[in-house]
Protein backbone atom coordinates (compact mmCIF):
# COMPACT_ATOMS: atom_id res chain seq x y z
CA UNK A 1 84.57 37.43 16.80
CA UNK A 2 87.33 37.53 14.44
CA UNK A 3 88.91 38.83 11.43
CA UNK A 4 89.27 36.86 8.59
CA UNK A 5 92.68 36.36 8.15
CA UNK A 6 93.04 34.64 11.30
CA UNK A 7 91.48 31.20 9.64
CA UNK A 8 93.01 32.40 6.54
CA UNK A 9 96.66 33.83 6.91
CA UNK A 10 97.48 32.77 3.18
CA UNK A 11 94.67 34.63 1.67
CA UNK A 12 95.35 38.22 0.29
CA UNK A 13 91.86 39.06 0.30
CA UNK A 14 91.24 38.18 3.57
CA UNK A 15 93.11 41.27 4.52
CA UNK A 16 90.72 43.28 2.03
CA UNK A 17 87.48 43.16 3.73
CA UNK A 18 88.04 44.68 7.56
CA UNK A 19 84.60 45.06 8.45
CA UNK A 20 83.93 41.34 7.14
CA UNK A 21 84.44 38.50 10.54
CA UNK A 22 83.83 34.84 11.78
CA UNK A 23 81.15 34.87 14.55
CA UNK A 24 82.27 31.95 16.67
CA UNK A 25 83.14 28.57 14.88
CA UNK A 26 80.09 28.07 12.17
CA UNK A 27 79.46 31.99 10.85
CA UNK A 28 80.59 34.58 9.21
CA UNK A 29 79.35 38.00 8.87
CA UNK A 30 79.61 40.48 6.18
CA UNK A 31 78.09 44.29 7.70
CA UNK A 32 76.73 46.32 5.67
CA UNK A 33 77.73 50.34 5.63
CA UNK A 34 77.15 51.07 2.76
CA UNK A 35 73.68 53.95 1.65
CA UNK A 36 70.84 52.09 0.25
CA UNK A 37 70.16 52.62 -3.41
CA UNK A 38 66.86 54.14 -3.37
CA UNK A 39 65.47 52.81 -6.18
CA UNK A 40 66.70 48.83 -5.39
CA UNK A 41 65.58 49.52 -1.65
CA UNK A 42 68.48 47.27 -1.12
CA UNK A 43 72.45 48.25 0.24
CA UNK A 44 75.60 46.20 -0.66
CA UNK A 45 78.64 44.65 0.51
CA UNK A 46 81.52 43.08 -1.73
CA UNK A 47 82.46 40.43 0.77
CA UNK A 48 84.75 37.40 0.58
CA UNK A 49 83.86 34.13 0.45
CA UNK A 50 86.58 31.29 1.46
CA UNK A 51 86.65 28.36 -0.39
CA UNK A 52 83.72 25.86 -0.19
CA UNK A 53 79.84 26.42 0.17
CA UNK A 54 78.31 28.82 2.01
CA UNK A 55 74.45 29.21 2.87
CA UNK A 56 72.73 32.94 4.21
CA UNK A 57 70.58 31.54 7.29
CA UNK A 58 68.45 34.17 6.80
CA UNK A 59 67.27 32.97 2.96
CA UNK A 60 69.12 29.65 2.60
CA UNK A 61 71.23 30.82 -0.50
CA UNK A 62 74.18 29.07 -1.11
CA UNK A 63 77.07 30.61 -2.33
CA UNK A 64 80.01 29.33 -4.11
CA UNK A 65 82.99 30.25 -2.24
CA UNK A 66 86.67 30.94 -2.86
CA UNK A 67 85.56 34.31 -4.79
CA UNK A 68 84.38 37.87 -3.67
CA UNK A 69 80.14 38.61 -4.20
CA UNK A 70 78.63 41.46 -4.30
CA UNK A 71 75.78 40.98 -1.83
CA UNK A 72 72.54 43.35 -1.65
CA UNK A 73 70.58 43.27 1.31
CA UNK A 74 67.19 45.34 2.68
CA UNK A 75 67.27 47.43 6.01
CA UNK A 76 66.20 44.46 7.59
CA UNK A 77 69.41 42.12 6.99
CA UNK A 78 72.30 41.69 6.80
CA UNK A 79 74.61 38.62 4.93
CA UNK A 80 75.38 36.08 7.61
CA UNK A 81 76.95 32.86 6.23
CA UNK A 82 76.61 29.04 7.32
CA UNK A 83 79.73 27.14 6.04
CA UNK A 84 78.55 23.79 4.47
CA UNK A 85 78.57 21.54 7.42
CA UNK A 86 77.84 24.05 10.27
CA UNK A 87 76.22 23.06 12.84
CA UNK A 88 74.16 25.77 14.85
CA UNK A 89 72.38 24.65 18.21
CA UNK A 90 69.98 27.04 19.11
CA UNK A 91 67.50 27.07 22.32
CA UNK A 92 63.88 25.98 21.24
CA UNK A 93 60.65 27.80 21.79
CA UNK A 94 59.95 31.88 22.97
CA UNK A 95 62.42 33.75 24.56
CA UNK A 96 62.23 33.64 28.11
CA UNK A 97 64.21 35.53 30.88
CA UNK A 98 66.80 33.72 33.24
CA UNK A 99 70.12 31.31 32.36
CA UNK A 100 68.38 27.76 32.74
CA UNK A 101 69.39 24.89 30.19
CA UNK A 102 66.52 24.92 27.90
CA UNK A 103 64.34 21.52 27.29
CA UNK A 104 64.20 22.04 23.88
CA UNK A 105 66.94 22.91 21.52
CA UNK A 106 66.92 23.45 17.79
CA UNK A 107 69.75 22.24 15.89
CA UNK A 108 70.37 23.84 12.44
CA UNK A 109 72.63 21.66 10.10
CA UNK A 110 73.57 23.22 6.91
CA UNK A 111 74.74 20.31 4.19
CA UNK A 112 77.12 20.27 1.70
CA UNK A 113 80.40 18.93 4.37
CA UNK A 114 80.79 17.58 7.46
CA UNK A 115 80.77 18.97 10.86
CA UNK A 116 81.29 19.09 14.41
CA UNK A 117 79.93 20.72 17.53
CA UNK A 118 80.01 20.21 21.20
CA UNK A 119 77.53 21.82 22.96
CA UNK A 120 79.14 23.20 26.78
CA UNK A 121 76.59 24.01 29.22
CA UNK A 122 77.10 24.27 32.65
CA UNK A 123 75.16 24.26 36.07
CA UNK A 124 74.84 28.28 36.58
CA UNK A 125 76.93 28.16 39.51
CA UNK A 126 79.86 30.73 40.64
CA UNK A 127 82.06 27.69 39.51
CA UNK A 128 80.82 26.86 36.27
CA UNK A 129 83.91 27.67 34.60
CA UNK A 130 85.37 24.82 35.29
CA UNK A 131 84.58 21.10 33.47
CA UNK A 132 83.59 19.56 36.18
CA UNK A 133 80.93 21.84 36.38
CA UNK A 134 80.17 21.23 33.01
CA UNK A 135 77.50 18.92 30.55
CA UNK A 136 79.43 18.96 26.77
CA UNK A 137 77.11 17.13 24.06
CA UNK A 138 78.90 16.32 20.66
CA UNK A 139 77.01 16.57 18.11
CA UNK A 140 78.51 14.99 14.76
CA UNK A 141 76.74 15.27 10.98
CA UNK A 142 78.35 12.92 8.62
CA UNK A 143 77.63 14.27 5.07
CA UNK A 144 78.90 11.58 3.07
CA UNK A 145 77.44 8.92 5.40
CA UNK A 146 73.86 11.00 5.93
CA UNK A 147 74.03 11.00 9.61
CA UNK A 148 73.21 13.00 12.14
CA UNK A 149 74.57 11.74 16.07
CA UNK A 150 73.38 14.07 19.07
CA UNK A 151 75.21 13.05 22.40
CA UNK A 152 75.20 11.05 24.79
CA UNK A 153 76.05 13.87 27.49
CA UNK A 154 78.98 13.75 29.11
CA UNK A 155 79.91 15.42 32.69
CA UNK A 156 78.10 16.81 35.90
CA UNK A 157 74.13 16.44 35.00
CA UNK A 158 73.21 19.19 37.62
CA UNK A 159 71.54 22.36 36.16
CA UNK A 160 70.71 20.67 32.34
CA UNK A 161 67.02 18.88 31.94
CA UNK A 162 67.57 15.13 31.97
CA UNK A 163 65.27 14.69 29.10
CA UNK A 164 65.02 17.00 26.48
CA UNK A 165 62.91 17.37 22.86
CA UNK A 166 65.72 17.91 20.07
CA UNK A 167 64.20 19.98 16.80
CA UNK A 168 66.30 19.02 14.24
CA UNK A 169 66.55 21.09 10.51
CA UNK A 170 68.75 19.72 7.63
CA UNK A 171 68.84 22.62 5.81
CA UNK A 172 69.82 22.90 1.63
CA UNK A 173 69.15 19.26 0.43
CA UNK A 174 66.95 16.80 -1.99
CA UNK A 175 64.41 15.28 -0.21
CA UNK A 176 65.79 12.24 1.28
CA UNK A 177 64.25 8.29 0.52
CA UNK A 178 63.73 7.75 3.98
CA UNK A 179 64.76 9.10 7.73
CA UNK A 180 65.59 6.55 10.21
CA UNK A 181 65.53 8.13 13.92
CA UNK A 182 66.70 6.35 17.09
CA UNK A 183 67.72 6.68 20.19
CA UNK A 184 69.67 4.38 22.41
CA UNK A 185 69.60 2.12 20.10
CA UNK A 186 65.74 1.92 19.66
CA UNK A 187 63.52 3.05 16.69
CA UNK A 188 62.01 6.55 17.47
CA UNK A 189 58.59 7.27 16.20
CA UNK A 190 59.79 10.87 15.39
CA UNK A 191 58.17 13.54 13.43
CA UNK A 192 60.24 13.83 9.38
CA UNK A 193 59.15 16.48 7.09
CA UNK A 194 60.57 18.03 3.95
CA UNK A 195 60.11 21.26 2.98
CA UNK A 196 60.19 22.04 -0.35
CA UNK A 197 60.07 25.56 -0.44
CA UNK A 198 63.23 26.11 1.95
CA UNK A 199 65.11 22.84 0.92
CA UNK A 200 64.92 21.63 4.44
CA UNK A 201 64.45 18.11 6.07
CA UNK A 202 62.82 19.02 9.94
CA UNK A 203 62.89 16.20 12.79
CA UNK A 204 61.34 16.16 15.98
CA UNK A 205 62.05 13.82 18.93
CA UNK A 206 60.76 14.16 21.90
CA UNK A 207 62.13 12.93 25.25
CA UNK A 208 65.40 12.18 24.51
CA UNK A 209 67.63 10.74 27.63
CA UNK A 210 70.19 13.28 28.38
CA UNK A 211 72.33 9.62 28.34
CA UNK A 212 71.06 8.11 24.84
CA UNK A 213 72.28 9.25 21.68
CA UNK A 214 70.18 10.58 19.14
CA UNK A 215 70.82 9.25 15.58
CA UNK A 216 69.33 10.18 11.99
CA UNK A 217 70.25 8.30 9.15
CA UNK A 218 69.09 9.34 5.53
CA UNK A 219 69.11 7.13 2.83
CA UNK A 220 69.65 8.71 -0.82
CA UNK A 221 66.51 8.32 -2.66
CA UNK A 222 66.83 9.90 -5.87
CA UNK A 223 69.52 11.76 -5.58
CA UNK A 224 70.22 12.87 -1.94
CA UNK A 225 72.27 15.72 -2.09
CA UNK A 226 72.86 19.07 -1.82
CA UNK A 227 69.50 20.94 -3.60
CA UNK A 228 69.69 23.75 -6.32
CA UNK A 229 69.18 27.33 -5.18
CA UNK A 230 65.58 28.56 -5.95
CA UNK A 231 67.00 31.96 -8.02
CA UNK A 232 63.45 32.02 -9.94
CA UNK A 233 61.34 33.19 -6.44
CA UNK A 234 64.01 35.32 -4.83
CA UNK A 235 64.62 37.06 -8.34
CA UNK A 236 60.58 37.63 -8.25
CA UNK A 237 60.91 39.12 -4.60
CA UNK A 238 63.54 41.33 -6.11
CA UNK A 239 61.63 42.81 -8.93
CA UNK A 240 58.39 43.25 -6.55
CA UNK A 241 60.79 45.41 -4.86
CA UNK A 242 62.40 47.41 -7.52
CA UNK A 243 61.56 51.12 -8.57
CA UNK A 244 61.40 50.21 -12.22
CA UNK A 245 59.13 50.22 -15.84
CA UNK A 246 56.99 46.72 -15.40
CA UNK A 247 58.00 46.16 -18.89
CA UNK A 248 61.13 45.55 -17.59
CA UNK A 249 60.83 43.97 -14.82
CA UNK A 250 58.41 41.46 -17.05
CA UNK A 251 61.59 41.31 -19.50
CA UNK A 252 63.58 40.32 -16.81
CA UNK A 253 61.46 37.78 -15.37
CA UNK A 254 60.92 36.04 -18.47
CA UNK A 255 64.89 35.42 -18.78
CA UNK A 256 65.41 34.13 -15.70
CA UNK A 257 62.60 31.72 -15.66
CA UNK A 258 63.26 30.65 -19.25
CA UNK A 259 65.31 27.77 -17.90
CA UNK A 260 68.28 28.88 -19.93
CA UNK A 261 71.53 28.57 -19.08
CA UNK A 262 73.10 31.06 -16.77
CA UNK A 263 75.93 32.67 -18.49
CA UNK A 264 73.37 33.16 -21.77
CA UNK A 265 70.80 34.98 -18.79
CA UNK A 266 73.33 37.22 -17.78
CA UNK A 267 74.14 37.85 -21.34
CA UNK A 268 70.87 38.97 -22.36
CA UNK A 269 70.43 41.10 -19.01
CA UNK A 270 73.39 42.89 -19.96
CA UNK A 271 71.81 43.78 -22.80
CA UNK A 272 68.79 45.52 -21.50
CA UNK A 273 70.60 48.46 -20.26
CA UNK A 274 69.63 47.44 -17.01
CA UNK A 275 70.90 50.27 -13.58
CA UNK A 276 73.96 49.11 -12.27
CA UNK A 277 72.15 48.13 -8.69
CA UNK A 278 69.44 46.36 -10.37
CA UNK A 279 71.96 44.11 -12.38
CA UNK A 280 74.28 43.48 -9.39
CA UNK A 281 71.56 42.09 -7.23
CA UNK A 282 70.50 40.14 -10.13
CA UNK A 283 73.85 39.01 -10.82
CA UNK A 284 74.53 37.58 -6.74
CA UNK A 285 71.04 35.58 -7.02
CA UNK A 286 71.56 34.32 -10.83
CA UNK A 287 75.43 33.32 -9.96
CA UNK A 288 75.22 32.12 -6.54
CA UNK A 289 75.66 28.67 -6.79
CA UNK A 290 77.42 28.61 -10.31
CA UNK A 291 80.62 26.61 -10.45
């Protein structure tokens, strides 16, 4: 964990939002601590968002950065941010008690940039501190090129499964043309899906030498790229959650799935005399992604 202004020296307002901090290489966290307006069922945060894109893992918006946002959340969250181009690796399957390597590993790529990871795990000994005790696996995502490399391994193989299944999410993007997957150099057979609802291009190989590297390669289609927000469904979850007249809420509605632009939306909604809550939360969802 840490503040801010240690990525961001420069930046007067990352000095403004103490409570705001990175969360290891590929997040950033914005607490909440604020009461919950009763009526919105929902709490905010103004937080700070560097320059760039920046995705909530929790509901895949993605925010335009280099700006503050007021962010409303339920009890249940909380904003934590994906930079465009993180890369989270994440261990597969239920939990389960103990410290082995798992077989399976889910890999959470966020688009928008590219990105690096190595992956350090080590053989659970007393002297696993130290690298030569130690398995690192790079993992590299190419935006521009639409790749996606996992490994080969590198170091002591003891303690880390010598073949593992790799669950692989692309997260915020078009649907792709077509998904090449190999490994080694051979054509996989591997499991592609898009989801439409969450933006999100899944792969699944299974078996994967600890040795081999693992390679997806997207082609465009029609239009690979990074994939709009869907403001029209998470503004609906909003109003199902509001305390207000359904007259308004079916005023509201109608405005932001009228397809107009977004600066004449927010112009109407201003108009409605809407609570200050309400028109916040409708403000972060409506002007997310605007540039």
């Amino acid at each position: 964990m840490e503040p801010l202004y240690y990525e961001h020296p420069e930046a007067a307002e990352a000095y403004e939002v103490p409570n705001q901090f990175l969360f290891g290489s590929e997040l950033m966290v914005a607490p909440i601590v604020s009461p919950r307006d009763r009526a919105l069922h929902r709490a905010s945060v103004t937080a700070w968002l560097p320059p760039g894109d920046w995705f909530d893992v929790f509901t895949g918006t993605r925010y335009r950065g280099g700006r503050r946002v007021q962010m409303f959340r339920t009890l249940e969250s909380i904003p934590v941010l994906a930079r465009a181009g993180a890369i989270l690796p994440l261990a597969a399957g239920p939990p389960a008690n103990g410290v082995a390597c798992p077989e399976r590993i889910a890999v959470r790529v966020f688009g928008g940039a590219s990105g690096t990871f190595e992956l350090v795990e080590d053989d659970g000994s007393g002297a696993a501190g130290r690298r030569e005790h130690q398995v690192r696996t790079p993992i590299v995502f190419d935006w521009d090129a639409g790749s996606l490399r996992v490994g080969p391994a590198h170091g002591s193989a003891d303690g880390v499964p010598r073949t593992r299944a790799w669950e692989i999410a692309i997260e915020g993007i078009n649907r792709p043309g077509a998904v090449r997957v190999t490994a080694g150099g051979r054509e996989l057979d591997a499991v592609a899906e898009y989801d439409e609802q969450a933006a999100t291009l899944r792969v699944a190989a299974e078996g994967i030498d600890a040795t081999e590297a693992l390679t997806l390669t997207l082609t465009a289609g029609d239009g690979f790229g990074l994939a709009p927000n869907r403001t029209v469904p998470a503004v609906e979850r909003l109003l199902t959650d509001v305390h207000a007249e359904f007259a308004v809420k079916g005023e509201v509605y109608a405005l932001v799935a009228s397809g107009t632009p977004s600066a004449a939306v927010v112009a109407a909604l201003a108009g409605l005399g809407l609570d200050d809550g309400l028109m916040g939360a409708l403000l972060e969802l409506i002007l997310a992604d605007a540039g």
